[in-house]
Protein backbone atom coordinates (compact mmCIF):
# COMPACT_ATOMS: atom_id res chain seq x y z
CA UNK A 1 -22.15 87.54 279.60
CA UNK A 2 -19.83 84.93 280.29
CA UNK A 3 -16.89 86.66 282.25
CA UNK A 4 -15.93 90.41 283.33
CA UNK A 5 -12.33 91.54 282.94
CA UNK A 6 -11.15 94.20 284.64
CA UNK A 7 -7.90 95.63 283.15
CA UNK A 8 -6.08 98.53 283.66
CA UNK A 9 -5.28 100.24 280.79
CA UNK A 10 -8.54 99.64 278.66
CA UNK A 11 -10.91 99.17 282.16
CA UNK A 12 -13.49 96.93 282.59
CA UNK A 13 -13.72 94.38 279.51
CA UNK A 14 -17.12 91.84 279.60
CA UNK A 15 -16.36 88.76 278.16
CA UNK A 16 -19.46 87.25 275.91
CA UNK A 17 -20.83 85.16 273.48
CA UNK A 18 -23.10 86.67 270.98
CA UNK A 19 -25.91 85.20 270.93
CA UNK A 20 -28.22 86.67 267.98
CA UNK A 21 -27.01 88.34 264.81
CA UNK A 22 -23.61 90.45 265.42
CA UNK A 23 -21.82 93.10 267.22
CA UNK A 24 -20.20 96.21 265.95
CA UNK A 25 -17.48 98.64 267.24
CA UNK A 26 -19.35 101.67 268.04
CA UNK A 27 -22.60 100.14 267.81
CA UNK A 28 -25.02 101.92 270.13
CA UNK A 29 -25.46 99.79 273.58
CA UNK A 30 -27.19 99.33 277.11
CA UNK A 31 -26.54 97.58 279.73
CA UNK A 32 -29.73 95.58 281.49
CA UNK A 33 -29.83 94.58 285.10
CA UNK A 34 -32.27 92.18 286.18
CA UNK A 35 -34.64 93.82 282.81
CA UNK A 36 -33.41 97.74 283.96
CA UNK A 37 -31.23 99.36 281.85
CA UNK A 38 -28.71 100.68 283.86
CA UNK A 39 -26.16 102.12 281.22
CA UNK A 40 -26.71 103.06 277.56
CA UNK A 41 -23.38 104.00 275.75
CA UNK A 42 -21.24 102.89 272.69
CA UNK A 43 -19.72 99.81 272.25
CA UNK A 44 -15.85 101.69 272.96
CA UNK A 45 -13.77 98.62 271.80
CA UNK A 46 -14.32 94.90 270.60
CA UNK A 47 -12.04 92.26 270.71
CA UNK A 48 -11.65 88.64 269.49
CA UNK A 49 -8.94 86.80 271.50
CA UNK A 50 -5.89 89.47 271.59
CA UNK A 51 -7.38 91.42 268.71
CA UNK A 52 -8.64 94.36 267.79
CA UNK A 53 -12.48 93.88 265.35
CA UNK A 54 -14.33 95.82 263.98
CA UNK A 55 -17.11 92.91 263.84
CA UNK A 56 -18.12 89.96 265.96
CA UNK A 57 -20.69 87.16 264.14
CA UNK A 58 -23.10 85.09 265.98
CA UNK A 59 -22.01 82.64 267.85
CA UNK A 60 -18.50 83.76 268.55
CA UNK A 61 -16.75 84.67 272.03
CA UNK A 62 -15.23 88.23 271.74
CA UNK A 63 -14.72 91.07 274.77
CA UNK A 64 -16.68 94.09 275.18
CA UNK A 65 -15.78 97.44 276.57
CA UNK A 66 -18.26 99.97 276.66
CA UNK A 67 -17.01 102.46 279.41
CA UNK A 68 -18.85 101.43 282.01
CA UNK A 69 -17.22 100.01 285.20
CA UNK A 70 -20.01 98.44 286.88
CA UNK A 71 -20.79 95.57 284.96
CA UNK A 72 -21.46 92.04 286.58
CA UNK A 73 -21.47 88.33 285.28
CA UNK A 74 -25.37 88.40 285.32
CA UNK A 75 -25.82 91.84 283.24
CA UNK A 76 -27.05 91.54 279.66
CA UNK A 77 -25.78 93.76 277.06
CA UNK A 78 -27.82 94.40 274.05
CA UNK A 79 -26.53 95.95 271.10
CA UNK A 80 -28.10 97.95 268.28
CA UNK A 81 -27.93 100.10 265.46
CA UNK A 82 -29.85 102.76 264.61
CA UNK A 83 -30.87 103.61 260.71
CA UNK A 84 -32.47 106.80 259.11
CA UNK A 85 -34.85 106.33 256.23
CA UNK A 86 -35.93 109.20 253.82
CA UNK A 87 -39.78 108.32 252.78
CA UNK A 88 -40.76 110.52 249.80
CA UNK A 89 -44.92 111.29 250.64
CA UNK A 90 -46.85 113.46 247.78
CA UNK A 91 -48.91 116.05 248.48
């Protein structure tokens, strides 16, 4: 995390770079404080510059908000998704 933002009408905004693969809107998320997790949410919005994504790529800057108001400049957000599999097994 590069920067925290805190604005009034959308909150607090982190400012980042992403470092491995990408980010989604609404994209499951936690917060880690010195290796704790000390939030686990959805990303709420994701921005590029002024703009409203739905996507950030590795590499890029873009802003975070995930509802949590107690994020600092050394916090590390990771973010995931989460995927269902049917197996098919005989018996």
């Amino acid at each position: 995390m590069k920067k925290v933002f805190k604005l009034s009408k959308a909150g607090v905004i982190a400012g980042c770079i992403v470092e491995k693969g990408r980010i989604l809107r609404n994209a499951f998320c936690r917060v880690l404080r010195t290796g704790e997790v000390v939030f686990e949410g959805r990303v709420s919005s994701l921005k590029r510059f002024k703009d409203d994504v739905r996507e950030v790529l590795e590499g890029f800057e873009c802003g975070i908000g995930v509802g949590f108001n107690d994020i600092k400049e050394e916090d590390v957000i990771e973010v995931f998704t989460e995927e269902t599999k049917t197996r098919k097994i005989q018996i």
